[in-house]
PDB file of N, CA and C in Angstrom:
ATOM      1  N   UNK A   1      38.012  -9.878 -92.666  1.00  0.00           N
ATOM      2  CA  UNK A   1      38.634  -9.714 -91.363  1.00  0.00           C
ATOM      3  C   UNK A   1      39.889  -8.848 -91.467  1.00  0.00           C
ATOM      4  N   UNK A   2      40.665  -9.097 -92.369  1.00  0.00           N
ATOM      5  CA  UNK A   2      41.881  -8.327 -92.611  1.00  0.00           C
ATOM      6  C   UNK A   2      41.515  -7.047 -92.499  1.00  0.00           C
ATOM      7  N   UNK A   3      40.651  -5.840 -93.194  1.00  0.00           N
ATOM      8  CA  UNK A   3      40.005  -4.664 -93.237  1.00  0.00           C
ATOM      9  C   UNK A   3      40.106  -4.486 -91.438  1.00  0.00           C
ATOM     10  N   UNK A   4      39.581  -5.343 -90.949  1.00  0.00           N
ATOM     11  CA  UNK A   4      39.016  -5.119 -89.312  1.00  0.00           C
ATOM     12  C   UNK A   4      40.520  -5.236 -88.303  1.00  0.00           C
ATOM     13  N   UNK A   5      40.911  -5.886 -88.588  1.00  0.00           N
ATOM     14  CA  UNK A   5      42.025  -5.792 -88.097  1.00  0.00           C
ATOM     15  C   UNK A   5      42.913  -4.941 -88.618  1.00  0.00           C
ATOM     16  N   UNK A   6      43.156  -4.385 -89.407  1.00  0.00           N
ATOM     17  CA  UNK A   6      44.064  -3.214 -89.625  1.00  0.00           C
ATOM     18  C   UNK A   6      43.336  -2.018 -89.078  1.00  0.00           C
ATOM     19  N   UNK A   7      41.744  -2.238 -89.234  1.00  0.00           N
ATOM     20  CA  UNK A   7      41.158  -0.550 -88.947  1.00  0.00           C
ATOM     21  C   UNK A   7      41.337  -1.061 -87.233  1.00  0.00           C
ATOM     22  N   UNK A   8      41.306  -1.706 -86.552  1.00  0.00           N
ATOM     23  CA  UNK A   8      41.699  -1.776 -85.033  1.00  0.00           C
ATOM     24  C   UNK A   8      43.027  -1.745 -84.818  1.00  0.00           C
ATOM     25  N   UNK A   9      43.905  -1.642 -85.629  1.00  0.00           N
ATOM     26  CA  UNK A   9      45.240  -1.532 -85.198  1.00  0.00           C
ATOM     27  C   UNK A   9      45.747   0.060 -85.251  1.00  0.00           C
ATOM     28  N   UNK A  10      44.708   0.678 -86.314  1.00  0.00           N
ATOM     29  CA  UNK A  10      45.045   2.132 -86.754  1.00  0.00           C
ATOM     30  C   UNK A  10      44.292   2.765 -85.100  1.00  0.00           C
ATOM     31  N   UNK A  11      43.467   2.233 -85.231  1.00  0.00           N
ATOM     32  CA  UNK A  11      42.067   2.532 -83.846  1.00  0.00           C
ATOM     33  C   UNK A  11      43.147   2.680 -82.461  1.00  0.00           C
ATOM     34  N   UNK A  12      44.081   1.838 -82.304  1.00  0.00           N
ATOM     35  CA  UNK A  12      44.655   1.616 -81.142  1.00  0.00           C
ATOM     36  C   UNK A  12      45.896   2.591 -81.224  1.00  0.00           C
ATOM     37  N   UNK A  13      46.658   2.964 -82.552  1.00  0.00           N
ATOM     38  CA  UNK A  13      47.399   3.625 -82.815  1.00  0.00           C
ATOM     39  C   UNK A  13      48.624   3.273 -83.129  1.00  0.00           C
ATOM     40  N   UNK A  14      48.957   1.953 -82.737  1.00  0.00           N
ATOM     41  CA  UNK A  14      49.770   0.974 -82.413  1.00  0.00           C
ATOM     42  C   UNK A  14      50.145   0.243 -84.068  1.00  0.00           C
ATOM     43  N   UNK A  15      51.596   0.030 -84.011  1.00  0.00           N
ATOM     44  CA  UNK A  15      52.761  -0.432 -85.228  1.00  0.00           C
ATOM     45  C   UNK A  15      52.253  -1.491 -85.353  1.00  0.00           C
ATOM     46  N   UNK A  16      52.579  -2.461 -86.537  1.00  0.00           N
ATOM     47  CA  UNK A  16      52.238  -3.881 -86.636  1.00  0.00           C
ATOM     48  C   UNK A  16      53.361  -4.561 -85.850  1.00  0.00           C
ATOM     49  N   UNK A  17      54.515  -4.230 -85.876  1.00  0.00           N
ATOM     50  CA  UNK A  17      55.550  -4.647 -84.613  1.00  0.00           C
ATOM     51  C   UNK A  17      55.083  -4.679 -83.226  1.00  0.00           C
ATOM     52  N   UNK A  18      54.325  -3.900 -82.524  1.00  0.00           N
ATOM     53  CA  UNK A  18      53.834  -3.375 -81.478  1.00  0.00           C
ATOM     54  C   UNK A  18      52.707  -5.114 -81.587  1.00  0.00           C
ATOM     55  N   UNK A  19      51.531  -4.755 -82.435  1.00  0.00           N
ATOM     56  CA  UNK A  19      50.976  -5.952 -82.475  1.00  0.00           C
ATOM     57  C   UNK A  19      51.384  -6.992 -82.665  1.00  0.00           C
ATOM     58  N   UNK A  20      52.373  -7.791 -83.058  1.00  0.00           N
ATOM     59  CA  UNK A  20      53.069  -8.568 -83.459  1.00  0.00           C
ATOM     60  C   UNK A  20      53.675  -9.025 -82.075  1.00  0.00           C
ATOM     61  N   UNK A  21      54.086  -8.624 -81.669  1.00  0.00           N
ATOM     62  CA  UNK A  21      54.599  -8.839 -80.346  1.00  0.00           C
ATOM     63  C   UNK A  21      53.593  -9.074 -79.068  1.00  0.00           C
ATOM     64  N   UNK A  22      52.840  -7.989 -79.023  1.00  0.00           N
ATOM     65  CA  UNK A  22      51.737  -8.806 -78.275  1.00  0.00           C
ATOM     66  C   UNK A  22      50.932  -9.701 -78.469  1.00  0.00           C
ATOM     67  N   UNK A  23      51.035 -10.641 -80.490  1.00  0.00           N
ATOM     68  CA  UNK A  23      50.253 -11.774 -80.637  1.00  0.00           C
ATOM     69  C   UNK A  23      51.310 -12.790 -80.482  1.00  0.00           C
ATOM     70  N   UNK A  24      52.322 -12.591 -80.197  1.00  0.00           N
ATOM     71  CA  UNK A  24      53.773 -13.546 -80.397  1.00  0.00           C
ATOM     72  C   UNK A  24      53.513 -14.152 -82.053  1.00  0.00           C
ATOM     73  N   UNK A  25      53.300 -13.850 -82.536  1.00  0.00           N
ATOM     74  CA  UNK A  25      53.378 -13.742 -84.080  1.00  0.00           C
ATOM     75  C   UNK A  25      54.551 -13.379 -84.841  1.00  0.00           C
ATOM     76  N   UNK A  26      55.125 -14.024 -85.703  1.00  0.00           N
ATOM     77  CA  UNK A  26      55.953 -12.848 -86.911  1.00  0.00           C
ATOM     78  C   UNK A  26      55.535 -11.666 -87.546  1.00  0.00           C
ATOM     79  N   UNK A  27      55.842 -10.838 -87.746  1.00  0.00           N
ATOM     80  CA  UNK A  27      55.593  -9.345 -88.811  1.00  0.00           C
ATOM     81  C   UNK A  27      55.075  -9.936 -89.605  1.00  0.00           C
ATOM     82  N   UNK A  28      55.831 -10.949 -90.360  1.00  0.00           N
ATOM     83  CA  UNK A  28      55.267 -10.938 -91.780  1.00  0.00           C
ATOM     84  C   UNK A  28      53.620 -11.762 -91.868  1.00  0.00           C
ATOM     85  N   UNK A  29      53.395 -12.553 -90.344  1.00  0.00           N
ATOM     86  CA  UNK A  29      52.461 -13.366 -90.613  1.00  0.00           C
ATOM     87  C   UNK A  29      51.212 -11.619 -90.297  1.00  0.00           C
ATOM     88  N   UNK A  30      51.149 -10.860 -89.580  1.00  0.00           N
ATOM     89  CA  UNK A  30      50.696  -9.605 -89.648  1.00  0.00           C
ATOM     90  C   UNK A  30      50.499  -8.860 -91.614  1.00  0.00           C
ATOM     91  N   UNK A  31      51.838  -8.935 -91.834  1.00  0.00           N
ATOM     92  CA  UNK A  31      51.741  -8.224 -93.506  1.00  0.00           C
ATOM     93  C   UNK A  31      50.832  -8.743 -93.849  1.00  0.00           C
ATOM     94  N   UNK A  32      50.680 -10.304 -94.109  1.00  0.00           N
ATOM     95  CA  UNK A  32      50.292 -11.211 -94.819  1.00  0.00           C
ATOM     96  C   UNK A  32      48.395 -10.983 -94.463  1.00  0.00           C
ATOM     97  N   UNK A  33      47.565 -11.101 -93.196  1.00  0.00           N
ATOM     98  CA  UNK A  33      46.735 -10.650 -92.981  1.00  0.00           C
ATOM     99  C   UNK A  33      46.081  -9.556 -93.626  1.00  0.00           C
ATOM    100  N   UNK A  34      47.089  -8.391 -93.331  1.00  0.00           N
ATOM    101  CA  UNK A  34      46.890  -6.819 -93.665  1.00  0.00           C
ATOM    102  C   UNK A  34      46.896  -7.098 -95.053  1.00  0.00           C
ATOM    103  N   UNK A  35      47.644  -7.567 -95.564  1.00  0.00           N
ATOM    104  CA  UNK A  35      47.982  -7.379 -96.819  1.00  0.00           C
ATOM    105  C   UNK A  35      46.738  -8.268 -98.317  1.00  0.00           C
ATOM    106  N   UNK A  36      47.375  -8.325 -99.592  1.00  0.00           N
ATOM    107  CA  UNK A  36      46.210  -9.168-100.547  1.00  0.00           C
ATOM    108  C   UNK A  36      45.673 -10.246 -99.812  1.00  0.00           C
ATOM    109  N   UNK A  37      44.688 -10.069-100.206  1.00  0.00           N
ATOM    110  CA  UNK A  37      43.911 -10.875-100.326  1.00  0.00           C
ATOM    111  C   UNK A  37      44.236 -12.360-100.450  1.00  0.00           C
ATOM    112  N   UNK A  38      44.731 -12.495-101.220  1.00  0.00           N
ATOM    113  CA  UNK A  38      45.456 -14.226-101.558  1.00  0.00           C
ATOM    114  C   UNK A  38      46.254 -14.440-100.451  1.00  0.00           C
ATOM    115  N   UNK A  39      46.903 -13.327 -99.742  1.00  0.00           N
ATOM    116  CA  UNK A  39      48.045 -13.445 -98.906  1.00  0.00           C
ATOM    117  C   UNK A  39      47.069 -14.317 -97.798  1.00  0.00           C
ATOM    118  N   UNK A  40      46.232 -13.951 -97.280  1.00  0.00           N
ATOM    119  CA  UNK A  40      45.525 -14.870 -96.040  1.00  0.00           C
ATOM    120  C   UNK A  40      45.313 -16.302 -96.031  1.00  0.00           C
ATOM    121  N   UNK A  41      45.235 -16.702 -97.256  1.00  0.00           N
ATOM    122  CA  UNK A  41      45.321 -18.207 -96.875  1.00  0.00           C
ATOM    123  C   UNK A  41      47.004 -18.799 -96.494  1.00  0.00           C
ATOM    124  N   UNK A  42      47.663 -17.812 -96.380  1.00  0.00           N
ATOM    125  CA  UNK A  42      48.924 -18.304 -95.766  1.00  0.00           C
ATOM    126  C   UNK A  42      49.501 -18.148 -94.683  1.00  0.00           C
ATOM    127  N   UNK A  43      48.143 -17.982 -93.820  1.00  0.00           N
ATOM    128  CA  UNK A  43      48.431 -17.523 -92.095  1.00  0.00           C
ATOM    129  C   UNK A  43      47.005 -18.917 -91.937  1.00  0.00           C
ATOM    130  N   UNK A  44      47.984 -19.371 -90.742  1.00  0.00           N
ATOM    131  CA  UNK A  44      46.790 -20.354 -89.686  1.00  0.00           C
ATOM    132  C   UNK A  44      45.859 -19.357 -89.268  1.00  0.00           C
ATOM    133  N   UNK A  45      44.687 -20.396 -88.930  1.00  0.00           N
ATOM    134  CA  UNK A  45      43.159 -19.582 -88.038  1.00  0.00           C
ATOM    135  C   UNK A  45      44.225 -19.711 -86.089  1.00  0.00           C
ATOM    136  N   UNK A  46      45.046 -19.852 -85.603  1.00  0.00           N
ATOM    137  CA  UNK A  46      45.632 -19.936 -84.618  1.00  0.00           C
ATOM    138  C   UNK A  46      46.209 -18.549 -85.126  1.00  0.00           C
ATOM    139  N   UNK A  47      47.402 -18.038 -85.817  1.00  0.00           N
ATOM    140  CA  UNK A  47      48.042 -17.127 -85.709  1.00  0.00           C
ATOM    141  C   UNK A  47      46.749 -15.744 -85.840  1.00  0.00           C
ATOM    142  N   UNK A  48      45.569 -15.922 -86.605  1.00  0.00           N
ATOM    143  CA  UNK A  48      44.974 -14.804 -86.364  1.00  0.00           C
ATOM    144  C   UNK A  48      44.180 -14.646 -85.173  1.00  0.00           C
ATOM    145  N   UNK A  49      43.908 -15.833 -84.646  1.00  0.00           N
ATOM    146  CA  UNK A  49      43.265 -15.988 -83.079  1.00  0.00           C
ATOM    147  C   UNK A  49      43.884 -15.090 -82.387  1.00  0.00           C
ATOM    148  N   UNK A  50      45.268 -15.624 -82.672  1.00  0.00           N
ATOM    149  CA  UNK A  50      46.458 -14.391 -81.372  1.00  0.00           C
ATOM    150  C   UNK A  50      46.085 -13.357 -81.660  1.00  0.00           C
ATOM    151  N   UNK A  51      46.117 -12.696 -83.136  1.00  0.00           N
ATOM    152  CA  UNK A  51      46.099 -11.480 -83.539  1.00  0.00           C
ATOM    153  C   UNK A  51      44.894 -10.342 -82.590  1.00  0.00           C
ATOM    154  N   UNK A  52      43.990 -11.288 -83.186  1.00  0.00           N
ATOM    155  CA  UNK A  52      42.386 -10.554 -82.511  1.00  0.00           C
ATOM    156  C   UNK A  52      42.345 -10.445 -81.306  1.00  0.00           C
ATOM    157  N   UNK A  53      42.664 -11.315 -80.282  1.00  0.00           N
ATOM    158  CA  UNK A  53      42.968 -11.847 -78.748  1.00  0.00           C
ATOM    159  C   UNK A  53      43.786 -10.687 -78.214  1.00  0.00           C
ATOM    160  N   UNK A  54      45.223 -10.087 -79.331  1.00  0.00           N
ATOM    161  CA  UNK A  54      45.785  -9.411 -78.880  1.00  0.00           C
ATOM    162  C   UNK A  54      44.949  -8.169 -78.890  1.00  0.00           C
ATOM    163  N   UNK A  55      44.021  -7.584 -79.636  1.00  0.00           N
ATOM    164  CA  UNK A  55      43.517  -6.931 -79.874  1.00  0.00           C
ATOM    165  C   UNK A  55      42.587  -6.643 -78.812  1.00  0.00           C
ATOM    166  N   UNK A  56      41.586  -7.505 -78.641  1.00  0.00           N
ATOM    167  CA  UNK A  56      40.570  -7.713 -77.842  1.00  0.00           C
ATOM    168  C   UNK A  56      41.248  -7.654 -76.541  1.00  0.00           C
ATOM    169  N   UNK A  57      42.436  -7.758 -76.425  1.00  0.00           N
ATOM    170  CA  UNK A  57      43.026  -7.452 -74.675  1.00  0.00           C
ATOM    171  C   UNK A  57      43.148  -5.812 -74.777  1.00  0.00           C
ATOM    172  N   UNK A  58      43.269  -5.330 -75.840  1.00  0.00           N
ATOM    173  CA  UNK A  58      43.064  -3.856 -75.599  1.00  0.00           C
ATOM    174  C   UNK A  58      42.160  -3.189 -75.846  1.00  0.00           C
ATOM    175  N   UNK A  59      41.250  -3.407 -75.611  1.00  0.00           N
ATOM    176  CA  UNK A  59      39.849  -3.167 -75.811  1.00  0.00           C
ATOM    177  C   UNK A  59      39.033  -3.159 -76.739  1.00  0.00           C
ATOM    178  N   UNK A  60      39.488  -3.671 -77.642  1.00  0.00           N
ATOM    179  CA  UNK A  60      38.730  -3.664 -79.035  1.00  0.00           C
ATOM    180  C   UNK A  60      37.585  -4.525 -78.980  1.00  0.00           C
ATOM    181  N   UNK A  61      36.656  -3.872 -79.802  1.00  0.00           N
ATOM    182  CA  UNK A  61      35.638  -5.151 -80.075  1.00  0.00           C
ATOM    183  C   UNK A  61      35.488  -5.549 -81.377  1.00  0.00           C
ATOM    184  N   UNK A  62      35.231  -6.336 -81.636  1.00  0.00           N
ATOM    185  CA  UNK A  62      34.994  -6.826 -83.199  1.00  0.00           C
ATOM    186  C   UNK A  62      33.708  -6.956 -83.659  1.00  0.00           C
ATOM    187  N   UNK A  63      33.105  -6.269 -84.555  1.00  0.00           N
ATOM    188  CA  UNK A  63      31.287  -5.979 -84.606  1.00  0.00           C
ATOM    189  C   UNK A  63      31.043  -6.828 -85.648  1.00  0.00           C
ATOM    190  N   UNK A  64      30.079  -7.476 -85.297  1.00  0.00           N
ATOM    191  CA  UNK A  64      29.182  -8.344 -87.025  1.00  0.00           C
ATOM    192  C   UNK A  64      27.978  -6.736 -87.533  1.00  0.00           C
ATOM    193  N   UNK A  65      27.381  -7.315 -88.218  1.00  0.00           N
ATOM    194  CA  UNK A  65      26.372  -6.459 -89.242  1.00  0.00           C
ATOM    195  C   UNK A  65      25.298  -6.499 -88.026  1.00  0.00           C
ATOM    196  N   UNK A  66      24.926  -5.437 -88.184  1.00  0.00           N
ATOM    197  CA  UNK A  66      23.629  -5.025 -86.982  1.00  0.00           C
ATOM    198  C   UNK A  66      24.029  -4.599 -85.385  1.00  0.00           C
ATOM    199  N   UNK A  67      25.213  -4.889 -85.413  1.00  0.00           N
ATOM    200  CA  UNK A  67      26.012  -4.410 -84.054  1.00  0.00           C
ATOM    201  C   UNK A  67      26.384  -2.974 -84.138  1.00  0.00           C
ATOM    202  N   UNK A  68      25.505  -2.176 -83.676  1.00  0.00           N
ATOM    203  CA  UNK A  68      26.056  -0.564 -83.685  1.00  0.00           C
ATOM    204  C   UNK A  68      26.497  -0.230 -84.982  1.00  0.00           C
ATOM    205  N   UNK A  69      27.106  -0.824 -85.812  1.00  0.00           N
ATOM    206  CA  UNK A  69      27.264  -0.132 -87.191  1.00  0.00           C
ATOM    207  C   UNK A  69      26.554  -1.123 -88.256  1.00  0.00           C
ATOM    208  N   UNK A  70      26.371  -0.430 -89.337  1.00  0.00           N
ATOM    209  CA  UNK A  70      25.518  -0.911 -90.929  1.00  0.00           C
ATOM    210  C   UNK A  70      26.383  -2.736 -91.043  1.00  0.00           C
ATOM    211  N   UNK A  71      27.568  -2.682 -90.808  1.00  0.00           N
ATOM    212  CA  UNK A  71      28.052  -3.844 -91.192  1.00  0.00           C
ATOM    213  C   UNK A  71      29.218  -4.146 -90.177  1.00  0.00           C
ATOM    214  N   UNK A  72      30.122  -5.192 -91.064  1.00  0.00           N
ATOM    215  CA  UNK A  72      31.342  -5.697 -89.877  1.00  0.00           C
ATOM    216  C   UNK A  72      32.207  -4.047 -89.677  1.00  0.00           C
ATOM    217  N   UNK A  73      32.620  -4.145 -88.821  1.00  0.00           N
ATOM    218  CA  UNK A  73      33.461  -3.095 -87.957  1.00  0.00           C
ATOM    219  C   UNK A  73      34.162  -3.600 -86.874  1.00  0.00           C
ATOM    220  N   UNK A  74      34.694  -2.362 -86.209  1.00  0.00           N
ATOM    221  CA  UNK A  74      35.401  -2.850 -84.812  1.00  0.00           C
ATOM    222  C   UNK A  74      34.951  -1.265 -84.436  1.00  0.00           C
ATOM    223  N   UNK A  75      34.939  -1.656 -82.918  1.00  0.00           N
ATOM    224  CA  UNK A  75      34.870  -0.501 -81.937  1.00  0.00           C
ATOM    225  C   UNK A  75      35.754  -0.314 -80.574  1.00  0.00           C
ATOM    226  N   UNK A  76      35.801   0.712 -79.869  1.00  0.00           N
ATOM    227  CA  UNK A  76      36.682   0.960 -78.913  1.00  0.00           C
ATOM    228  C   UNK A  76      35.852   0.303 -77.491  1.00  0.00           C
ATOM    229  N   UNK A  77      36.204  -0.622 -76.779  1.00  0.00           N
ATOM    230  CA  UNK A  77      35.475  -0.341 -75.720  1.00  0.00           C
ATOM    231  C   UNK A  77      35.834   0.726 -74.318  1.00  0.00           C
ATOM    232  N   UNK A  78      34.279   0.982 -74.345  1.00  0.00           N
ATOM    233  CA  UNK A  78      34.099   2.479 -73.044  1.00  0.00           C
ATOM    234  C   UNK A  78      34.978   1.999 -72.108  1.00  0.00           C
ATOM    235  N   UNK A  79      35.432   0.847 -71.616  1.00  0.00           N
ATOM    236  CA  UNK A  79      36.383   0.677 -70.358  1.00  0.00           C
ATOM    237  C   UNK A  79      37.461  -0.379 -71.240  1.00  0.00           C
ATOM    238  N   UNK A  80      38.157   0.553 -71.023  1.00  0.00           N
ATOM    239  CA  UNK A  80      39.801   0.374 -71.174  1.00  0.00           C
ATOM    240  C   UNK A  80      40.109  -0.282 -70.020  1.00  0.00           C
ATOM    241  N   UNK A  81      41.323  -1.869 -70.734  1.00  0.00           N
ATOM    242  CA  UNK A  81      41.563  -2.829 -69.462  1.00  0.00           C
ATOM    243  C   UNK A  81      42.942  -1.496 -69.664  1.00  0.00           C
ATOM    244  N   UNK A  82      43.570  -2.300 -68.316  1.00  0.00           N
ATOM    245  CA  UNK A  82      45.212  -1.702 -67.567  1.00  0.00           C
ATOM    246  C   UNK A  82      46.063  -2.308 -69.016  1.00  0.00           C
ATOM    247  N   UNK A  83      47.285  -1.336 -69.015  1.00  0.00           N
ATOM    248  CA  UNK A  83      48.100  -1.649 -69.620  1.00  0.00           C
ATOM    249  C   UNK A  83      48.798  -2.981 -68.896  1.00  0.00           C
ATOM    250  N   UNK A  84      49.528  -3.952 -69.422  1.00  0.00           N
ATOM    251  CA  UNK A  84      49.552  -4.620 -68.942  1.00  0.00           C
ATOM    252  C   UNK A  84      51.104  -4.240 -68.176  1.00  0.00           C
TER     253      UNK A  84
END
């Protein structure tokens, strides 16, 4: 998931501050995601809920294997909600 969420954050164009703020999250609980591997078991399944949620309010989608691409991915969706 970490991979997917950073490639949707690059996707959106948008800072991890930028995201961070729209998950009401800390930065570092963001690093920690983005970051090793080991680092993820030190974020709640709640703080990455926000994360994705925040994500998914900007149109992102989050793909399993067989969804439009070979494997997990994320994609843009064709209708963009309003900025908020």
């Amino acid at each position: 998931m970490k991979a997917r969420i950073k490639a949707a954050r690059d996707l959106l164009g948008i800072t991890q501050a930028e995201l961070c703020e729209a998950a009401d999250v800390p930065l570092i609980t963001l690093r920690r995601v983005e970051g090793k591997p080991d680092h993820v078991g030190l974020v709640s399944a709640e703080a990455v809920r926000r994360i994705v949620s925040a994500l998914e309010a900007r149109g992102i989608q989050f793909l399993e294997g067989g969804q439009v691409a070979m494997g997990p991915g994320v994609a843009l969706s064709a209708e963009l909600p309003s900025k908020p």
